[in-house]
Structures are given as C-alpha cells and as structure tokens.
C-alpha atoms as a PDB file:
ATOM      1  CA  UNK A   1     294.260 157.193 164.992  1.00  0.00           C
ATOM      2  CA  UNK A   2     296.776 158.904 162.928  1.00  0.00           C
ATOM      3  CA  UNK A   3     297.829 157.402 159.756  1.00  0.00           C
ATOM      4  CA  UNK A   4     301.501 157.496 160.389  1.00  0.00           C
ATOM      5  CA  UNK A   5     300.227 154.769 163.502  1.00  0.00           C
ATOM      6  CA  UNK A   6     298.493 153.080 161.388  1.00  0.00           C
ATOM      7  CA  UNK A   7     301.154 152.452 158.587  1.00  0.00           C
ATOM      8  CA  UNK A   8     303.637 151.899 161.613  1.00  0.00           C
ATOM      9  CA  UNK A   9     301.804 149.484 163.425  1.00  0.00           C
ATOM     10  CA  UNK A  10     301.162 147.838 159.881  1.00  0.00           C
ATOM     11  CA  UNK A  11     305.058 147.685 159.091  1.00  0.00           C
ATOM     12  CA  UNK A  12     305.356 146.117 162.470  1.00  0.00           C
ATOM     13  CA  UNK A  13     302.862 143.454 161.534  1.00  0.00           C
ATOM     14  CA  UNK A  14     304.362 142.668 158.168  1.00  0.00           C
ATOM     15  CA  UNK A  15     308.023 142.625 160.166  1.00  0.00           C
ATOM     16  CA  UNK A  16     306.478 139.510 162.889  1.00  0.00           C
ATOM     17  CA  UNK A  17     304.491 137.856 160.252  1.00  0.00           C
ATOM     18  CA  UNK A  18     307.805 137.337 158.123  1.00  0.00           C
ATOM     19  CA  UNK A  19     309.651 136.420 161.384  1.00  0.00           C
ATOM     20  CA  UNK A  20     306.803 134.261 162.093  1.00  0.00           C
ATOM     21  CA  UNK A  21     306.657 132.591 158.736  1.00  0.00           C
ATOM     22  CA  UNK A  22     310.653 132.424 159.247  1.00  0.00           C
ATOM     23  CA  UNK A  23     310.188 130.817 162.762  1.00  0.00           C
ATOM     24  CA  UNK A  24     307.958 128.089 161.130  1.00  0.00           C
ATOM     25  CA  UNK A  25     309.779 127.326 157.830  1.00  0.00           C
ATOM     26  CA  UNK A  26     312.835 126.822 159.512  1.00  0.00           C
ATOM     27  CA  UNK A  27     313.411 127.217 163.287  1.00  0.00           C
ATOM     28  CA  UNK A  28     310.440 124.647 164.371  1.00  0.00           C
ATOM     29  CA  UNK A  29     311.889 121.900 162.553  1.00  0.00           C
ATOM     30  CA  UNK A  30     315.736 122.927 163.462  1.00  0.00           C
ATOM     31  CA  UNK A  31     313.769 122.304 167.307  1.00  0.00           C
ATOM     32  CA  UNK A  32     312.770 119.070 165.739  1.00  0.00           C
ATOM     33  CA  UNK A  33     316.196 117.980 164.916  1.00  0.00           C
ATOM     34  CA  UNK A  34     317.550 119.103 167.720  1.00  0.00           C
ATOM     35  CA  UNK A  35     315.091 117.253 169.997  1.00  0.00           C
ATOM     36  CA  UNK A  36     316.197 113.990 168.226  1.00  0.00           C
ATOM     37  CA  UNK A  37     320.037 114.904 168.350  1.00  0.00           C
ATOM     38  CA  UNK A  38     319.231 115.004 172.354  1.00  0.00           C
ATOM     39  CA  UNK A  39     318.982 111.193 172.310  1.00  0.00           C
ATOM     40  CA  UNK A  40     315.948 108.653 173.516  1.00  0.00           C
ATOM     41  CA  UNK A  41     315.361 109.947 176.970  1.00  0.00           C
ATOM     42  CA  UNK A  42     314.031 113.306 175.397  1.00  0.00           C
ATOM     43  CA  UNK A  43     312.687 111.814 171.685  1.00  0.00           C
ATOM     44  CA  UNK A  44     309.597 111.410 173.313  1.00  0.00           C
ATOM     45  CA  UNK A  45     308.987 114.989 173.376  1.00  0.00           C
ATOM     46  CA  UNK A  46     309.471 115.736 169.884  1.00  0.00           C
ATOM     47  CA  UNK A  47     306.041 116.012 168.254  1.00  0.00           C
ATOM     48  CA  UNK A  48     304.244 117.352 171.181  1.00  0.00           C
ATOM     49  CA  UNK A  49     306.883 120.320 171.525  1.00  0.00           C
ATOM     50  CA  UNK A  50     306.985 120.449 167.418  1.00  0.00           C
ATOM     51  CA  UNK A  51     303.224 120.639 167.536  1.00  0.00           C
ATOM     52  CA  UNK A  52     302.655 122.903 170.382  1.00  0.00           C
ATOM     53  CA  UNK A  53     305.138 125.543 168.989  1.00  0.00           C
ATOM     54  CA  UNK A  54     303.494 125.445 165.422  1.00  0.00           C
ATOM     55  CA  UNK A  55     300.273 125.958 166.256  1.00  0.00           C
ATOM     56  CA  UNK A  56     301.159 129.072 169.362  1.00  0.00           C
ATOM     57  CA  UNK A  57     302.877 130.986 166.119  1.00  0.00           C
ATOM     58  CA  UNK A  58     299.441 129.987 163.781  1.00  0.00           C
ATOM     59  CA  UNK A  59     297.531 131.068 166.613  1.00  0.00           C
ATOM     60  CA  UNK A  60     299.611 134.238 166.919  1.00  0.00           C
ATOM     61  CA  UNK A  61     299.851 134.815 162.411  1.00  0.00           C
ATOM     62  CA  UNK A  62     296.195 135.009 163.094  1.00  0.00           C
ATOM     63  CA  UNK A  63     296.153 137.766 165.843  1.00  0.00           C
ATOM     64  CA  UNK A  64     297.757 139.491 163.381  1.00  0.00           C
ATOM     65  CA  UNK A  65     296.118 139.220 160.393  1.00  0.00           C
ATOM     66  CA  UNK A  66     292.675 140.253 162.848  1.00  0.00           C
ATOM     67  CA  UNK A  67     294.734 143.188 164.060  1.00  0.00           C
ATOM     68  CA  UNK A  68     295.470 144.149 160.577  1.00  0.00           C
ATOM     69  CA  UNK A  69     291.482 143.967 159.880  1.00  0.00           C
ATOM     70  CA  UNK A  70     290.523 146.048 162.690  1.00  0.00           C
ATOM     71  CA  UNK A  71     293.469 148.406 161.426  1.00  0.00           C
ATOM     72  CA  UNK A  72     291.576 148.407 157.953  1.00  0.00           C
ATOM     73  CA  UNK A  73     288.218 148.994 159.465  1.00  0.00           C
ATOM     74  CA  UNK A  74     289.948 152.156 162.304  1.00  0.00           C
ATOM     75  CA  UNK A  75     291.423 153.686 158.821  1.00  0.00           C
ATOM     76  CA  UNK A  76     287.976 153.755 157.067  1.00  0.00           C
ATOM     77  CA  UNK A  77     286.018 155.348 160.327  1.00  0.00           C
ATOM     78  CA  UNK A  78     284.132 151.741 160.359  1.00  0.00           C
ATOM     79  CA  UNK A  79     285.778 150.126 163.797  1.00  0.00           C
ATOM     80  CA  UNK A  80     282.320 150.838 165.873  1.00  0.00           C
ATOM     81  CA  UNK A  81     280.135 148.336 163.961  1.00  0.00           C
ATOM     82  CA  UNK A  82     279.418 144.519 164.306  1.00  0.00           C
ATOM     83  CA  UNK A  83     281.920 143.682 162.153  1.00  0.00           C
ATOM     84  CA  UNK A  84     284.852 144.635 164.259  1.00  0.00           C
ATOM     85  CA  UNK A  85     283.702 142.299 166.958  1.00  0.00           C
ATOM     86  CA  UNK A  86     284.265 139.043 164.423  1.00  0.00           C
ATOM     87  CA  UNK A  87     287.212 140.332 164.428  1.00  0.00           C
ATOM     88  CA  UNK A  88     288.052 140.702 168.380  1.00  0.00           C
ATOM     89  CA  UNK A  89     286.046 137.177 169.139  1.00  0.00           C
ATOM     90  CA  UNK A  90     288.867 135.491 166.626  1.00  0.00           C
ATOM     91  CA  UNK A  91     291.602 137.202 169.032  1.00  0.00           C
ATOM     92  CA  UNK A  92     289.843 136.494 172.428  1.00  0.00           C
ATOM     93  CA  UNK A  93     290.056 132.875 170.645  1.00  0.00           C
ATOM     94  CA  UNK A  94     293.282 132.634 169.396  1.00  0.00           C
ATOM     95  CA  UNK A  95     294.345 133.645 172.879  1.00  0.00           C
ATOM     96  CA  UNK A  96     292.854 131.070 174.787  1.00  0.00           C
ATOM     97  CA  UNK A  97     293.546 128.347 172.743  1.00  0.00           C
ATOM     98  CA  UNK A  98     297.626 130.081 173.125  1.00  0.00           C
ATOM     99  CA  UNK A  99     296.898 129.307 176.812  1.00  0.00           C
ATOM    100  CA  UNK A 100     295.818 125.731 176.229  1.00  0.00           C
ATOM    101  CA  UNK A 101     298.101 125.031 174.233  1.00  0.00           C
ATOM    102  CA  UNK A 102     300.722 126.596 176.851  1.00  0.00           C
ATOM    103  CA  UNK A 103     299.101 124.035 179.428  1.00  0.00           C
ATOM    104  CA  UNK A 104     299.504 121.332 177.240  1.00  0.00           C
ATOM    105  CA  UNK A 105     302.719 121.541 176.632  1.00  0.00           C
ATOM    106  CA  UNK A 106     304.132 122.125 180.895  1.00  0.00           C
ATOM    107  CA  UNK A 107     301.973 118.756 181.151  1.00  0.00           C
ATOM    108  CA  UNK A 108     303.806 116.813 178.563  1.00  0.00           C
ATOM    109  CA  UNK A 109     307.609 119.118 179.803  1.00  0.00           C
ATOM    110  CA  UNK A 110     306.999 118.430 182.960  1.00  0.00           C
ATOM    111  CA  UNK A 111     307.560 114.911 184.087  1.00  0.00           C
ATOM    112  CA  UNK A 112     310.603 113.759 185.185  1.00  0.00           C
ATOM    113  CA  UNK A 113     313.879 115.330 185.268  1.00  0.00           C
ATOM    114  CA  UNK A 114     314.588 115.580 181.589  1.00  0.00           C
ATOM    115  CA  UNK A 115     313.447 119.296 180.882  1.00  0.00           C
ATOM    116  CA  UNK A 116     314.203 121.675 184.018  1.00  0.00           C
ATOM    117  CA  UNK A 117     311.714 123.354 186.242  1.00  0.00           C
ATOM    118  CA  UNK A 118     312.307 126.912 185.015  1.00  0.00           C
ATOM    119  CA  UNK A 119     311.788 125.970 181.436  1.00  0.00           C
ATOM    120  CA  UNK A 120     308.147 124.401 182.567  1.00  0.00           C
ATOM    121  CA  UNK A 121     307.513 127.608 184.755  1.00  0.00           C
ATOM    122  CA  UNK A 122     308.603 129.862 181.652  1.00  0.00           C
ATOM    123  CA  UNK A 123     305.549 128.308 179.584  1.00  0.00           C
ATOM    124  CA  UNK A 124     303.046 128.270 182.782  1.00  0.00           C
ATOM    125  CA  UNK A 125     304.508 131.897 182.575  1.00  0.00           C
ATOM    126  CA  UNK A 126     303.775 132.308 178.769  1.00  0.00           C
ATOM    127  CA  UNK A 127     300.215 130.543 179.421  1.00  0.00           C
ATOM    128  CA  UNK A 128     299.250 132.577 182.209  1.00  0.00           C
ATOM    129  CA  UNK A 129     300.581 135.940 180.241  1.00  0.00           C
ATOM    130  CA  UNK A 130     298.195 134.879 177.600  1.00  0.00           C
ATOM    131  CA  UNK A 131     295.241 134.289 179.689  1.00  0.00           C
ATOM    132  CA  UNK A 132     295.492 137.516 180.973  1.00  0.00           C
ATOM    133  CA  UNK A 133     295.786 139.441 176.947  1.00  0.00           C
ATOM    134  CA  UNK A 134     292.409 137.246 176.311  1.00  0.00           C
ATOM    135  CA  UNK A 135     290.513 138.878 179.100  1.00  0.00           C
ATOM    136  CA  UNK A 136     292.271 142.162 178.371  1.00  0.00           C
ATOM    137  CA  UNK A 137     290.541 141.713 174.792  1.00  0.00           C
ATOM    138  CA  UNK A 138     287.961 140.713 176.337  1.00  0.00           C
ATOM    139  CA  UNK A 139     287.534 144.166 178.416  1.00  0.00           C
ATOM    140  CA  UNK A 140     288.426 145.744 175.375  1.00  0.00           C
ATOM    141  CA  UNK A 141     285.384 143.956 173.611  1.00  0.00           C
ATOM    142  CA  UNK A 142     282.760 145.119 176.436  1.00  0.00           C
ATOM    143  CA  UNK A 143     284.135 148.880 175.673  1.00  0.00           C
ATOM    144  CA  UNK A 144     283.861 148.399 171.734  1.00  0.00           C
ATOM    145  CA  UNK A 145     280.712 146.882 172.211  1.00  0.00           C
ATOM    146  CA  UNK A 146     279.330 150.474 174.548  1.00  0.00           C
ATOM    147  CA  UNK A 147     281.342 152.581 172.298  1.00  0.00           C
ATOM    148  CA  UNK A 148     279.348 150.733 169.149  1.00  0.00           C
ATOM    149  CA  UNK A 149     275.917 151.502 170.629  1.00  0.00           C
ATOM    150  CA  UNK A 150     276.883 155.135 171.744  1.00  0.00           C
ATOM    151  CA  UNK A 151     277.794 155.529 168.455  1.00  0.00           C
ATOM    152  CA  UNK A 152     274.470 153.914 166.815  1.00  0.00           C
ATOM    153  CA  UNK A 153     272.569 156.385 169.193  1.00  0.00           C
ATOM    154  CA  UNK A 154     274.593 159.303 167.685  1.00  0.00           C
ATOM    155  CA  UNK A 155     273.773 158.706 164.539  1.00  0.00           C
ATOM    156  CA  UNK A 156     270.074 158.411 165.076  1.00  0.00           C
ATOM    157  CA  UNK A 157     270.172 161.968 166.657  1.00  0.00           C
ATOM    158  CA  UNK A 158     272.124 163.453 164.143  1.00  0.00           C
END
C-alpha cells in the first residue's frame, strides 16, 4: 500500500473521529433534549435512544482507532503476523455488538405509533448493514489468517 493511501486513509480517520467526538459532545444530547421537548408520549424513549446512539459511535471510534493500528502495522511490512488479528477480532466485535445494539433499539422504536415504520426499518437497515461488514471482516480475517501462514512458510524457505 502506497504511502500517499496510507496518510489519506489516516486524514480520513482523524476527519470521522473529530466528527465522531463532535457527534457525541454535542449532537447526542441535543437528541436528548429534543426527545424531551417531544412531550410524555415519546419521553420514554429518551435514554434507550441516548444510550443506543452513544455507544454505535464508541463502537464505531473504536473501528477506527483498530483501522489506524492495522494501518501502522501495513506501513511497517508487519500486517501478516498474529498481532494484526487482535486487531481484526476487536472490529468483527465492535460490529456485532453495532448490530445488537441496532436490534435493541427497533425493539424499544418500535411499539406503538409514536416513531414511524420507516424510521424502525432504517435501523433494522443499519443493523442488518452491519451484520453483513462483521462477516465481511470476518472473510477478510480467514484471508489474513492464509496470507499470515503463506507468509511464515516464505520465510522459512528463504
């Protein structure tokens, strides 16, 4: 990997993790506020919706800080060693709990007629997009893992 990738890719990181950071500080408890402006028929829904969307953007901070790692690790020609994988388990992780915390939150949206269908089909939608990146990693993981002993094998020979 080139190192003009790799010091894009890492300015893209820095750019989310402020917007992240952002998105916590100050959006999640505007969503908070807002939730109680909307009166007792949605207060109910406060927390679990506060809660919810502060952990999904901890879970994703992390993602990124493991993607930064593995950048770290591509950069110094060390990405085919057991160390990487710590890193790809954390992201496999982060995913899934993304996804349960996705299904946790169209359980608690959708009862009722308070919060519309589409918005609780939007976060089955998120849940189910983030299912699918954890067994994408996942793939990924079986290929680092073949790529890892290919490479161990190499090295004996050589």
């Amino acid at each position: 990997m080139g190192r003009l990738a790799i010091l894009a890719l890492r300015a893209v990181i820095v750019l989310m993790f402020a917007g992240l950071l952002v998105v916590q500080g100050l959006i999640i408890p505007a969503l908070g506020r807002d939730i109680d402006d909307g009166g007792a028929e949605v207060a109910y829904l406060r927390w679990p919706v506060v809660i919810t969307t502060f952990l999904g953007v901890l879970a994703v901070q992390v993602v990124l800080v493991c993607v930064w790692q593995l950048l770290t690790m591509v950069r110094r020609d060390t990405v085919f060693s057991r160390a990487a994988f710590r890193y790809v388990d954390v992201i496999i992780g982060a995913a899934v709990a993304m996804t349960v915390l996705a299904m946790i939150l169209s359980f608690v949206l959708a009862p009722g007629e308070v919060i519309a269908p589409g918005i609780v089909l939007l976060v089955v939608i998120g849940g189910t997009g983030t299912a699918g990146i954890a067994l994408l990693v996942l793939v990924l993981r079986f290929l680092l893992a073949k790529a890892t002993t290919l490479r161990a094998e190499l090295d004996e020979v050589i």
